[in-house]
PDB file of N, CA and C in Angstrom:
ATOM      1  N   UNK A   1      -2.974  -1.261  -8.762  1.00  0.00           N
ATOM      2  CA  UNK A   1      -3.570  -0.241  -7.943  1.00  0.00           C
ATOM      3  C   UNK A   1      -3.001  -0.274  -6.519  1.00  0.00           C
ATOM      4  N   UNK A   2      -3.187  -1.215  -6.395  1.00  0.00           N
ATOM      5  CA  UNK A   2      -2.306  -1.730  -4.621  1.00  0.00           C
ATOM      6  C   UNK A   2      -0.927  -1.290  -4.503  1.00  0.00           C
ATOM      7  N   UNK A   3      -0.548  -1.814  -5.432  1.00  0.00           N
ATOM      8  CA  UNK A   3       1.524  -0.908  -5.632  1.00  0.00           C
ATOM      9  C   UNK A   3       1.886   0.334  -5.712  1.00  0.00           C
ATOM     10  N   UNK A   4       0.307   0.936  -6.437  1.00  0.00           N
ATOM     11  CA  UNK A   4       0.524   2.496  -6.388  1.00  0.00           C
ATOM     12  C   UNK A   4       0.498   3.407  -5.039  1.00  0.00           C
ATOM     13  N   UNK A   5      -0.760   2.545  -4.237  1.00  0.00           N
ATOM     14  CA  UNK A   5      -0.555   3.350  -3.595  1.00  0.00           C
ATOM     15  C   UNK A   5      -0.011   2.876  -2.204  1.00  0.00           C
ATOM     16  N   UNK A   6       0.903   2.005  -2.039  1.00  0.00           N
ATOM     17  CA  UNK A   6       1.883   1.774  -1.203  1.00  0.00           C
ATOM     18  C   UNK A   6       3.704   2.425  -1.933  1.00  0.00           C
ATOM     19  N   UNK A   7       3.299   2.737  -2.974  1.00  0.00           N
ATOM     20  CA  UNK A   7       4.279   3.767  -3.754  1.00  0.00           C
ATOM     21  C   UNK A   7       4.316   5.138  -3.299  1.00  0.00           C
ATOM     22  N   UNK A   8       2.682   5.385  -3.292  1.00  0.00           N
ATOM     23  CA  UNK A   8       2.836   7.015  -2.826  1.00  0.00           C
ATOM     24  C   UNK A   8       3.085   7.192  -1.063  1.00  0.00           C
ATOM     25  N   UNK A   9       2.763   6.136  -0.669  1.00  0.00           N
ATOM     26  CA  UNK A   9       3.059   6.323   0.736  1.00  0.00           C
ATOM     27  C   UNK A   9       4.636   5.662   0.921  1.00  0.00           C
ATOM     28  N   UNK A  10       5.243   5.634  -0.336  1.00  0.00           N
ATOM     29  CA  UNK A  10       6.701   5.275  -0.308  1.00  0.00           C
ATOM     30  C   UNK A  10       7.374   6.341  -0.276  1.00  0.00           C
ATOM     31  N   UNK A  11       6.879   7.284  -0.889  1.00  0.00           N
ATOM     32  CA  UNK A  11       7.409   8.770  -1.308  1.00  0.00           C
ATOM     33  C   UNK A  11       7.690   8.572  -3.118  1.00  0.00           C
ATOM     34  N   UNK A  12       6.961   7.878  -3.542  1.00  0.00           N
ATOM     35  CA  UNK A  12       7.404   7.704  -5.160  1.00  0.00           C
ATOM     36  C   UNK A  12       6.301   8.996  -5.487  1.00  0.00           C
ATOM     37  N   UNK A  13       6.235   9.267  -6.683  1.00  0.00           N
ATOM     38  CA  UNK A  13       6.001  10.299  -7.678  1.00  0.00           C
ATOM     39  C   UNK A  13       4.935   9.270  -8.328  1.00  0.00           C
ATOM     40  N   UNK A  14       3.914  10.135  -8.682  1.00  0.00           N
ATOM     41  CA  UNK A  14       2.919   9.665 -10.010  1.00  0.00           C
ATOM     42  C   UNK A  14       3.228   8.648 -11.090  1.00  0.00           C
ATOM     43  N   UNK A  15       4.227   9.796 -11.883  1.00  0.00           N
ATOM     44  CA  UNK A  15       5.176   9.207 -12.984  1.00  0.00           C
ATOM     45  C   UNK A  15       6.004   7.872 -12.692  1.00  0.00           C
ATOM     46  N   UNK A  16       6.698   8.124 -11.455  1.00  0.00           N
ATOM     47  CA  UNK A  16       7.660   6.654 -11.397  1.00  0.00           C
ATOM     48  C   UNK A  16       6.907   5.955 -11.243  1.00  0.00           C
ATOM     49  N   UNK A  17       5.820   5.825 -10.262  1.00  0.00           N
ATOM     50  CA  UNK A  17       4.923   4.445 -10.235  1.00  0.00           C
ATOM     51  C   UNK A  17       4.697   4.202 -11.291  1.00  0.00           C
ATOM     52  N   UNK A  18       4.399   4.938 -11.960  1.00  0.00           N
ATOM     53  CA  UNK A  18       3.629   4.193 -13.932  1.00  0.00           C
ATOM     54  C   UNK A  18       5.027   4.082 -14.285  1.00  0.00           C
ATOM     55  N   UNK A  19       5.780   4.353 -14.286  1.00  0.00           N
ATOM     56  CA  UNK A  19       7.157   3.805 -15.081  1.00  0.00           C
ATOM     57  C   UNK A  19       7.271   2.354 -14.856  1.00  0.00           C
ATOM     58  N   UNK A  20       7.697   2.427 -13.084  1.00  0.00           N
ATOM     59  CA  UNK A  20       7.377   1.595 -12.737  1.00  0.00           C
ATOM     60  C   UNK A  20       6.677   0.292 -13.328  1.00  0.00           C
ATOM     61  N   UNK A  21       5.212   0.362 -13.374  1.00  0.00           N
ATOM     62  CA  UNK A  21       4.294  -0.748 -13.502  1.00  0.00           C
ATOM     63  C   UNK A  21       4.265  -1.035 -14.916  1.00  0.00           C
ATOM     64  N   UNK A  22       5.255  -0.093 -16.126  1.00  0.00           N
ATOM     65  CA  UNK A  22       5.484  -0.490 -17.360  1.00  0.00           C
ATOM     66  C   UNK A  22       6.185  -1.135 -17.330  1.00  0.00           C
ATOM     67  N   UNK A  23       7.140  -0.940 -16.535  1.00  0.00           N
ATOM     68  CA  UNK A  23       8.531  -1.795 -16.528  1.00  0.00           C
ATOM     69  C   UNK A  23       8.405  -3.119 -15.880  1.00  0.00           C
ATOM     70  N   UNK A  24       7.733  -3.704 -14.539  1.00  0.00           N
ATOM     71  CA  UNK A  24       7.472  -4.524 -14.277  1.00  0.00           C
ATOM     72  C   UNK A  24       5.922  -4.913 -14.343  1.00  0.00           C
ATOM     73  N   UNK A  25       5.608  -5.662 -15.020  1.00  0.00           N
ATOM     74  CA  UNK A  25       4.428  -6.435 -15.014  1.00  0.00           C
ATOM     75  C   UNK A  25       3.419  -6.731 -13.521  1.00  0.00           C
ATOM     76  N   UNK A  26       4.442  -7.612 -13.200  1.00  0.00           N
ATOM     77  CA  UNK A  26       4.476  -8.352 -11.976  1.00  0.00           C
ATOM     78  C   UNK A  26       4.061  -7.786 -10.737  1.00  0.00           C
ATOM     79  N   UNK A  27       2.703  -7.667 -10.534  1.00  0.00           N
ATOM     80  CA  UNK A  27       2.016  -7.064  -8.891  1.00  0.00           C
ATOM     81  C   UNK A  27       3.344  -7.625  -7.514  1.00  0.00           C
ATOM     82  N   UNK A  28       3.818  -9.027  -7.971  1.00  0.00           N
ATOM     83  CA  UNK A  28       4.600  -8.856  -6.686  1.00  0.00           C
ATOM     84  C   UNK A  28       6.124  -8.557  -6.618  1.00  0.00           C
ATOM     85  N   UNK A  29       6.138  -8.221  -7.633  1.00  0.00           N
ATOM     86  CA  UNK A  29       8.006  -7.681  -8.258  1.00  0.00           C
ATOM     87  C   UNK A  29       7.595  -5.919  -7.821  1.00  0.00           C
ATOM     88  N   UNK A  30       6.274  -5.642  -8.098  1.00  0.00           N
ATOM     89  CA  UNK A  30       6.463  -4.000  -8.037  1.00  0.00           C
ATOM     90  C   UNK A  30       6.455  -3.936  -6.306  1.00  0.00           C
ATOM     91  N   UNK A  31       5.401  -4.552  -5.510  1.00  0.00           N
ATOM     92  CA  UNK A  31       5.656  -4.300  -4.155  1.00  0.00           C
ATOM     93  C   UNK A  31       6.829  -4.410  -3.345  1.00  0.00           C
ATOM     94  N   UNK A  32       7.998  -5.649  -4.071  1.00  0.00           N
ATOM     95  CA  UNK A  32       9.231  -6.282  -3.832  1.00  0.00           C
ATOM     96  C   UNK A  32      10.595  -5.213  -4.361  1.00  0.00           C
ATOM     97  N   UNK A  33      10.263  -4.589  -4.852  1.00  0.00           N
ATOM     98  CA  UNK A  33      10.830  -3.041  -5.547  1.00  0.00           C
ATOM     99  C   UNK A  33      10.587  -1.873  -4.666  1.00  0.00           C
ATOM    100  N   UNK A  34       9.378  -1.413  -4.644  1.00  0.00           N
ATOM    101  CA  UNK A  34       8.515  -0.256  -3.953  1.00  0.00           C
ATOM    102  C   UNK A  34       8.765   0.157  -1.868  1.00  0.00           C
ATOM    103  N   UNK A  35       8.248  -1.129  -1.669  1.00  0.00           N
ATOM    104  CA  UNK A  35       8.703  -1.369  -0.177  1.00  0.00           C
ATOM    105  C   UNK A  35      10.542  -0.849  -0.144  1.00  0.00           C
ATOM    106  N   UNK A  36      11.545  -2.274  -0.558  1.00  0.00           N
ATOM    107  CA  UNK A  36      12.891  -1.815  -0.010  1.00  0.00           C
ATOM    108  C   UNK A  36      13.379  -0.841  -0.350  1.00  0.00           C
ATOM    109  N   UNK A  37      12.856  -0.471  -1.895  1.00  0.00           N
ATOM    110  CA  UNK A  37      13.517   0.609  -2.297  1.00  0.00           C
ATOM    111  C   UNK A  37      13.177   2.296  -1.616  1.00  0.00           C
ATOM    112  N   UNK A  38      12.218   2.292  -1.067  1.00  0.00           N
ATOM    113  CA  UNK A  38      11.461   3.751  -0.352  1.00  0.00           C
ATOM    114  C   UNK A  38      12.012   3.529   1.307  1.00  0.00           C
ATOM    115  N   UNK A  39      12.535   2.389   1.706  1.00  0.00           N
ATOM    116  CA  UNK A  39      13.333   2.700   2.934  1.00  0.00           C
ATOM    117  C   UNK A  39      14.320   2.076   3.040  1.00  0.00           C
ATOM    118  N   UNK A  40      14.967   2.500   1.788  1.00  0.00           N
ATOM    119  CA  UNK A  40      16.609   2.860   1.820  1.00  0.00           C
ATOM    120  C   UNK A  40      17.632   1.646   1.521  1.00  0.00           C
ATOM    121  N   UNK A  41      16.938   0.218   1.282  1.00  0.00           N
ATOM    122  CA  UNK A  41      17.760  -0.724   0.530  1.00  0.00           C
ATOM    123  C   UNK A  41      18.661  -0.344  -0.444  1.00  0.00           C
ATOM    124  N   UNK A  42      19.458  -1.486  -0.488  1.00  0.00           N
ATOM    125  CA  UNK A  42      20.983  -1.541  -1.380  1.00  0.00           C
ATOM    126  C   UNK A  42      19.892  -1.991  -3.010  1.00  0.00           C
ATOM    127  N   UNK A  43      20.397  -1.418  -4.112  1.00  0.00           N
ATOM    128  CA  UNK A  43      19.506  -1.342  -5.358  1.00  0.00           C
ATOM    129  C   UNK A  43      20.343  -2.811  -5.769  1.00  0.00           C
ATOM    130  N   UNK A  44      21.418  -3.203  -5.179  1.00  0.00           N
ATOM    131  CA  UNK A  44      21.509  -4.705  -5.859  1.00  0.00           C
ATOM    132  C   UNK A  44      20.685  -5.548  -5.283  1.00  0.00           C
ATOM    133  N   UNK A  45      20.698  -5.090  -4.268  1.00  0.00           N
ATOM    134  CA  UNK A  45      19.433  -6.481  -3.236  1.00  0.00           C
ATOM    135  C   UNK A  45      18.076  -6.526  -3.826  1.00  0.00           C
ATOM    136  N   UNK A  46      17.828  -5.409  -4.440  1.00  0.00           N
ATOM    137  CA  UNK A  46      16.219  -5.094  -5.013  1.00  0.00           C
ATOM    138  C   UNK A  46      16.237  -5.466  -6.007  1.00  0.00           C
ATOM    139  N   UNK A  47      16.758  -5.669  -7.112  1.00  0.00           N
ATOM    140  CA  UNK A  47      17.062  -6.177  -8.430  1.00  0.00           C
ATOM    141  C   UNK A  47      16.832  -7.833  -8.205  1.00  0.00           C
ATOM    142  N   UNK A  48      18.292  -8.297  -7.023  1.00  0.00           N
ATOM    143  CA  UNK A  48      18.263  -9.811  -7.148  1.00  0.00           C
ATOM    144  C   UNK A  48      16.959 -10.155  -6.902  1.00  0.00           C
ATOM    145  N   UNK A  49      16.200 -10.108  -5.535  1.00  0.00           N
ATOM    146  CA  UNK A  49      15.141  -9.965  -4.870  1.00  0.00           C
ATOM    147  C   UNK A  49      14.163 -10.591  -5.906  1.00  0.00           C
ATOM    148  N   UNK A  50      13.939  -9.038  -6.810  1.00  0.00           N
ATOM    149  CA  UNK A  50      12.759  -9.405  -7.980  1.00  0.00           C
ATOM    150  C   UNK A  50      13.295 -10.429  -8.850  1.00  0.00           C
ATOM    151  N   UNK A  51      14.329 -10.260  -9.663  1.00  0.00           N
ATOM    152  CA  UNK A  51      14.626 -11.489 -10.084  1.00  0.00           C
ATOM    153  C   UNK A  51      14.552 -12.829  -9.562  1.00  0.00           C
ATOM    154  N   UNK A  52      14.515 -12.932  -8.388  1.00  0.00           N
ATOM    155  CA  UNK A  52      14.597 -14.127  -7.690  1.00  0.00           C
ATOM    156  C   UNK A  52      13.196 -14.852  -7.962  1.00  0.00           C
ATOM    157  N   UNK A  53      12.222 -13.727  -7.526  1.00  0.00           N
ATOM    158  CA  UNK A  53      10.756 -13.851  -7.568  1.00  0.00           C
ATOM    159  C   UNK A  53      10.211 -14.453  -8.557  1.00  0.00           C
ATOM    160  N   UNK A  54      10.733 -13.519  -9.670  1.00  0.00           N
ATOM    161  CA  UNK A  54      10.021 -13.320 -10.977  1.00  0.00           C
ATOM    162  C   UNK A  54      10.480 -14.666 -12.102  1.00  0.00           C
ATOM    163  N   UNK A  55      11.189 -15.510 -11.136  1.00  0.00           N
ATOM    164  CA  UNK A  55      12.140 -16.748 -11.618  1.00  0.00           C
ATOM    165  C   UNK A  55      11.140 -17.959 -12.145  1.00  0.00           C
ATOM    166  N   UNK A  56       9.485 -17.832 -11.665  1.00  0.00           N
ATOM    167  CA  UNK A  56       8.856 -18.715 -11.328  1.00  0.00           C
ATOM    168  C   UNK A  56       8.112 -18.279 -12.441  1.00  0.00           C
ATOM    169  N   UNK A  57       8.114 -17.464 -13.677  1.00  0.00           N
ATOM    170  CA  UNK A  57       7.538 -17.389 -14.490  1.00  0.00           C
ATOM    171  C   UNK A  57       7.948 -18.438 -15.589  1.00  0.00           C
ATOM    172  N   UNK A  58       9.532 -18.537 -15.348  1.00  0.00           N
ATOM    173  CA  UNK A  58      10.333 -18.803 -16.358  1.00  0.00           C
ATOM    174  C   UNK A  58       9.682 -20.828 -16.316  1.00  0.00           C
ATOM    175  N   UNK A  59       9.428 -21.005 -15.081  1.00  0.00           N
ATOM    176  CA  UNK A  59       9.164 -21.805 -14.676  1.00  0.00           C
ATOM    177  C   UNK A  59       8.011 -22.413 -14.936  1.00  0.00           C
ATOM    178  N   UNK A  60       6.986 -21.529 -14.839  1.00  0.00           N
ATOM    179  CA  UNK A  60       5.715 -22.010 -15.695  1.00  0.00           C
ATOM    180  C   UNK A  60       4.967 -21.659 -17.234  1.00  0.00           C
ATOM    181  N   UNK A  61       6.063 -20.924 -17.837  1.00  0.00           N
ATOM    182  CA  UNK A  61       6.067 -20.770 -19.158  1.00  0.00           C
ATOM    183  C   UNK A  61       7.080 -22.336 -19.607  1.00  0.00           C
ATOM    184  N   UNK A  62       8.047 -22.333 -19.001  1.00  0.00           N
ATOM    185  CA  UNK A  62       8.496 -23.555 -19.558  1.00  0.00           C
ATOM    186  C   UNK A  62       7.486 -25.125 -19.698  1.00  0.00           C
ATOM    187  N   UNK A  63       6.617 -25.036 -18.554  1.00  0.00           N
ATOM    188  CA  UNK A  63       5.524 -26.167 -18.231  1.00  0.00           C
ATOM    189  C   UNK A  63       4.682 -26.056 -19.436  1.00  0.00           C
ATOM    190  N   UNK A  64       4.187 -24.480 -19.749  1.00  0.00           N
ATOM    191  CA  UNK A  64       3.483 -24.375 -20.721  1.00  0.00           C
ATOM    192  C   UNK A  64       3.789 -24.636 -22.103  1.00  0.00           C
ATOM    193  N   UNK A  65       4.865 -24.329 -22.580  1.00  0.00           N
ATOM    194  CA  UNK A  65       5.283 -24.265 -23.703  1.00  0.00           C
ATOM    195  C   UNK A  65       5.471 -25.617 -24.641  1.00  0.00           C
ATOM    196  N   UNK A  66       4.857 -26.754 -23.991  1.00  0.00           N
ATOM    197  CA  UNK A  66       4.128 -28.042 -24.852  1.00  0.00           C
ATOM    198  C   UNK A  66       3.150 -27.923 -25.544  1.00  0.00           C
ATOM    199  N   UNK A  67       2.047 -27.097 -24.950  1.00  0.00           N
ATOM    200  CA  UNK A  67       0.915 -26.340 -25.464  1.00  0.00           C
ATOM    201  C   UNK A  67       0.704 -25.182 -26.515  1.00  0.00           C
ATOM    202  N   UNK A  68       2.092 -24.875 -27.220  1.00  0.00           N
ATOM    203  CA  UNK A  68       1.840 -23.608 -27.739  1.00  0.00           C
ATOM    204  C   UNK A  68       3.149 -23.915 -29.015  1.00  0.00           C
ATOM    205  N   UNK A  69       3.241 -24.804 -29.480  1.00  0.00           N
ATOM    206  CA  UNK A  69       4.780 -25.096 -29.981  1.00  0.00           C
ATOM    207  C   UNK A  69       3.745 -25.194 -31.336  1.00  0.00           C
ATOM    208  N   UNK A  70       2.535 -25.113 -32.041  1.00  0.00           N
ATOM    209  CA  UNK A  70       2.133 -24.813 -33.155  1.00  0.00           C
ATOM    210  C   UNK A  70       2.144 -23.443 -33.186  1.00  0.00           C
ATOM    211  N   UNK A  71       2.130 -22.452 -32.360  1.00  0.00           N
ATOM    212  CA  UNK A  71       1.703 -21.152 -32.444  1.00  0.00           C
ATOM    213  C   UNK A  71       2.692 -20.428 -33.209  1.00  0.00           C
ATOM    214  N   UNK A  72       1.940 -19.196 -33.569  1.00  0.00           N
ATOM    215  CA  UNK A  72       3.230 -18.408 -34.448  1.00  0.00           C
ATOM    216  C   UNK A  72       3.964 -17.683 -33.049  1.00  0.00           C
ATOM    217  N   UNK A  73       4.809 -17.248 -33.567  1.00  0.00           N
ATOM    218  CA  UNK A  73       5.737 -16.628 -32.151  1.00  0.00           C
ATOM    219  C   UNK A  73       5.348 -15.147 -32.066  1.00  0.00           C
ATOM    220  N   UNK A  74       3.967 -14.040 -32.904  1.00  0.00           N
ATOM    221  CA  UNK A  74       3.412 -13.360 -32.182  1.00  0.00           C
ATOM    222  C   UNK A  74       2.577 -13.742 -31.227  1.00  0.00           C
ATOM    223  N   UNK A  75       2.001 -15.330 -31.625  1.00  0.00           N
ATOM    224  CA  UNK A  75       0.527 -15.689 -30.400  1.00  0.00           C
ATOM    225  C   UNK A  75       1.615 -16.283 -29.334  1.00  0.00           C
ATOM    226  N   UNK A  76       2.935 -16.506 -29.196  1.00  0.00           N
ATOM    227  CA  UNK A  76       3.554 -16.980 -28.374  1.00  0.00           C
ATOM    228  C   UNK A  76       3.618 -15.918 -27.310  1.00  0.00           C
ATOM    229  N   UNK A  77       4.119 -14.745 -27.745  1.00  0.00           N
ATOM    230  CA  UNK A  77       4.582 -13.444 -27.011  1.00  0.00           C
ATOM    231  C   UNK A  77       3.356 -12.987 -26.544  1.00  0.00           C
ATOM    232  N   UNK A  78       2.324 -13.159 -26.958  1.00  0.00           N
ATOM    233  CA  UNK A  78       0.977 -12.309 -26.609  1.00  0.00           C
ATOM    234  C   UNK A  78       0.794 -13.405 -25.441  1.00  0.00           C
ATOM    235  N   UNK A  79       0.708 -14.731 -25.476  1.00  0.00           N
ATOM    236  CA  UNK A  79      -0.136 -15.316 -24.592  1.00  0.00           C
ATOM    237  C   UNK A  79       1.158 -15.573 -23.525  1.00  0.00           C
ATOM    238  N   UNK A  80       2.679 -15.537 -23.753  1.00  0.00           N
ATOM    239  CA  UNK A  80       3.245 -15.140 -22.581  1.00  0.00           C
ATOM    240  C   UNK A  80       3.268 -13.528 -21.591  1.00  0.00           C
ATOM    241  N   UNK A  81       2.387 -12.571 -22.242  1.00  0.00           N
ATOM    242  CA  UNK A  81       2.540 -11.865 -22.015  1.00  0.00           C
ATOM    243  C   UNK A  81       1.035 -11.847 -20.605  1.00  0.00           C
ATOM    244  N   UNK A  82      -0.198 -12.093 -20.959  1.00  0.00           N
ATOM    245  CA  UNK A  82      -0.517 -12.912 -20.719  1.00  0.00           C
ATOM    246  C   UNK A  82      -0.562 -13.830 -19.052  1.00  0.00           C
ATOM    247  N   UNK A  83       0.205 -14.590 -18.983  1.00  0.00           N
ATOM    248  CA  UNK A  83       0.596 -15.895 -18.049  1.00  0.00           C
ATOM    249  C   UNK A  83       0.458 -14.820 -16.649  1.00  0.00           C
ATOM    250  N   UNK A  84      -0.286 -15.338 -16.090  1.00  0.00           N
ATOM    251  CA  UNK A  84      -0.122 -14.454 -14.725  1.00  0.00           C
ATOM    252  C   UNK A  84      -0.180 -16.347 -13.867  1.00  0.00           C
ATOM    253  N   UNK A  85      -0.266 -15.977 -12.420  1.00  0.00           N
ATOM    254  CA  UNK A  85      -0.349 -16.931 -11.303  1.00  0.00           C
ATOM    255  C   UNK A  85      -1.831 -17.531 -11.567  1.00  0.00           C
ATOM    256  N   UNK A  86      -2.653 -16.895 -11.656  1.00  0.00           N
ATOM    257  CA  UNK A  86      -3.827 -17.441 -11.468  1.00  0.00           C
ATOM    258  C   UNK A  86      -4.174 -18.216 -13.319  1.00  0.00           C
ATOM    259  N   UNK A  87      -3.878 -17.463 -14.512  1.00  0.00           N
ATOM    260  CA  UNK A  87      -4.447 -18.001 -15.960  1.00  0.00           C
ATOM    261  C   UNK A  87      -3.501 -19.619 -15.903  1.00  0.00           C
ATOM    262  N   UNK A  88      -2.293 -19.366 -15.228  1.00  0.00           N
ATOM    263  CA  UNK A  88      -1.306 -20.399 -14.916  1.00  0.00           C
ATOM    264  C   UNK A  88      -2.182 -21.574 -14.361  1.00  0.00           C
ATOM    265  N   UNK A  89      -2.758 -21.616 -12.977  1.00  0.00           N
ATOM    266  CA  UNK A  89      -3.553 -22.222 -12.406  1.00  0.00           C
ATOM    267  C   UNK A  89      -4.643 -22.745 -12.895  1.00  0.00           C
ATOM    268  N   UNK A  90      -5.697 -21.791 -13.742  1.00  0.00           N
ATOM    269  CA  UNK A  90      -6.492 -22.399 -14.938  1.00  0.00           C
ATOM    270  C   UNK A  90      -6.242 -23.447 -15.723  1.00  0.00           C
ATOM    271  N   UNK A  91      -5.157 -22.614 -16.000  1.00  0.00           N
ATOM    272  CA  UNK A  91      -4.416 -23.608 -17.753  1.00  0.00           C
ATOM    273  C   UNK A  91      -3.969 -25.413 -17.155  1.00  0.00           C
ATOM    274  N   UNK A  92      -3.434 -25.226 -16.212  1.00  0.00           N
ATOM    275  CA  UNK A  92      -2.737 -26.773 -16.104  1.00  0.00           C
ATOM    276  C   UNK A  92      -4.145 -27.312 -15.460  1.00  0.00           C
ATOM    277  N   UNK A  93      -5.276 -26.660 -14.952  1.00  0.00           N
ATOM    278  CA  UNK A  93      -6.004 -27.416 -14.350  1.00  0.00           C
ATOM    279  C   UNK A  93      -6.841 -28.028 -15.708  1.00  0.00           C
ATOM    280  N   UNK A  94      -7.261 -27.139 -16.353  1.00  0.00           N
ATOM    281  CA  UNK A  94      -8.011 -27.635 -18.092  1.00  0.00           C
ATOM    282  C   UNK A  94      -6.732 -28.061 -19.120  1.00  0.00           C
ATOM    283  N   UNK A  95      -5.464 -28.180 -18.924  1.00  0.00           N
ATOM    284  CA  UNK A  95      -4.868 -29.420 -19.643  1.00  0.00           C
ATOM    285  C   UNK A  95      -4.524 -30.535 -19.179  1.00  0.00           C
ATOM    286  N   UNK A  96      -4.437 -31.539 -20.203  1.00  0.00           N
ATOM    287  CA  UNK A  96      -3.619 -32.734 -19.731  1.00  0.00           C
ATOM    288  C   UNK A  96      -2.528 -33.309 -20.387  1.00  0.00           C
ATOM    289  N   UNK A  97      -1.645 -33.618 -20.416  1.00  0.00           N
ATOM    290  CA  UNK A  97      -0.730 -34.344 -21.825  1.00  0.00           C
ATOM    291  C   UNK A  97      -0.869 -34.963 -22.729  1.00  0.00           C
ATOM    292  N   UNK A  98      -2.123 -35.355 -22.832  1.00  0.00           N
ATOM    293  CA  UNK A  98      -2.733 -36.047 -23.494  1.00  0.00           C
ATOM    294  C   UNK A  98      -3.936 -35.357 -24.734  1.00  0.00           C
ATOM    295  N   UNK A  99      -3.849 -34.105 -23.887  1.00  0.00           N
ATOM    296  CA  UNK A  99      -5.281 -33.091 -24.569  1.00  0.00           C
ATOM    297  C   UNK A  99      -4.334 -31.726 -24.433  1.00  0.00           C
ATOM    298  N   UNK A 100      -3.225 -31.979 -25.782  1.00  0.00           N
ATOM    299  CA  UNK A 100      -2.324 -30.788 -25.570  1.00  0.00           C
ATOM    300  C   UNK A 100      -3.077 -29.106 -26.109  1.00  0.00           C
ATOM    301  N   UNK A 101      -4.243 -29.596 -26.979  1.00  0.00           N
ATOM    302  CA  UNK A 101      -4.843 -28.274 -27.386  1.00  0.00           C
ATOM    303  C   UNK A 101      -5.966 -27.907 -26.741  1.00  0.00           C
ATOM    304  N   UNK A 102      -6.127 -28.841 -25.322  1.00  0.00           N
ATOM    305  CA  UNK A 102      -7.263 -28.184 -24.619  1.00  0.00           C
ATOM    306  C   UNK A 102      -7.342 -26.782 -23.812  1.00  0.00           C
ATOM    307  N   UNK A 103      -6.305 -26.230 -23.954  1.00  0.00           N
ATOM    308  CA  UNK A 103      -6.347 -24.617 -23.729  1.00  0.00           C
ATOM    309  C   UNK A 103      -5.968 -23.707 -24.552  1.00  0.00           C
ATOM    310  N   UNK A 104      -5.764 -24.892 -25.717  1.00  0.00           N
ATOM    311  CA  UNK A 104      -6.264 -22.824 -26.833  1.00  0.00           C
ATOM    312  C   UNK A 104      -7.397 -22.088 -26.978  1.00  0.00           C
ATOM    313  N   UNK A 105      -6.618 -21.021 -26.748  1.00  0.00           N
ATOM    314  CA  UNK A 105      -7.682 -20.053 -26.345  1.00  0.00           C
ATOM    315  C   UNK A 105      -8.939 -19.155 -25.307  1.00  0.00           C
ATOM    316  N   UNK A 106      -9.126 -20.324 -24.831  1.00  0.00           N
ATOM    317  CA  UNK A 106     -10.007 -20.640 -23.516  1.00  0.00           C
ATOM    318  C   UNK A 106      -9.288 -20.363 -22.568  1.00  0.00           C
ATOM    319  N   UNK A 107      -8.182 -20.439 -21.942  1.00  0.00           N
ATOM    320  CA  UNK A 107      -6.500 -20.192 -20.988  1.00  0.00           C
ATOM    321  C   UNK A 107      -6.768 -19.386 -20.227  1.00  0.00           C
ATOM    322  N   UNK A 108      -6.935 -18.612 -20.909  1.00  0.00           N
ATOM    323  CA  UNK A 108      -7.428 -16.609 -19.966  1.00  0.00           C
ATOM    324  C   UNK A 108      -8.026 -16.505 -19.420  1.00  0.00           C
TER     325      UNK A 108
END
């Protein structure tokens, strides 16, 4: 909601914002997009930018993925889909290495 409407005061369109927010997940990849791109950034800088950002997923899906190595690889994709900053923050706070199935399910 916040991206949208720092979108429309970007000069974006209805439609692109929802394109937009299909295409990126990520509340802070869309503001990191939205901002440079509506005053006039280079579209490689905006790309690396989010990628750069969005690097830290890769990062705590990898942490996670001790926890989920019984799962079938639809409950894999669903519950990476899923992983935001904060369910992230949950999850490692209610696991331990020791209690690898203490966040199935409960995570969210």
């Amino acid at each position: 909601m916040p991206a949208g409407a720092i979108g429309t005061l970007s000069g974006f369109t209805t439609g692109q914002i929802a394109l937009l927010a299909s295409a990126l997940y990520a509340g802070s990849a869309q503001f990191l997009f939205l901002l440079p791109v509506g005053g006039g950034a280079e579209m490689a800088s905006v790309v690396l930018s989010v990628l750069l950002v969005n690097l830290r997923y890769l990062l705590m899906s990898s942490s996670m993925s001790v926890f989920f190595r019984d799962y079938t690889a639809l409950q894999k994709v669903v519950s990476g889909l899923l992983l935001t900053d904060e369910t992230f923050g949950v999850a490692v706070q209610r696991a331990s290495p020791q209690a690898k199935s203490a966040i199935a399910g409960c995570w969210v």
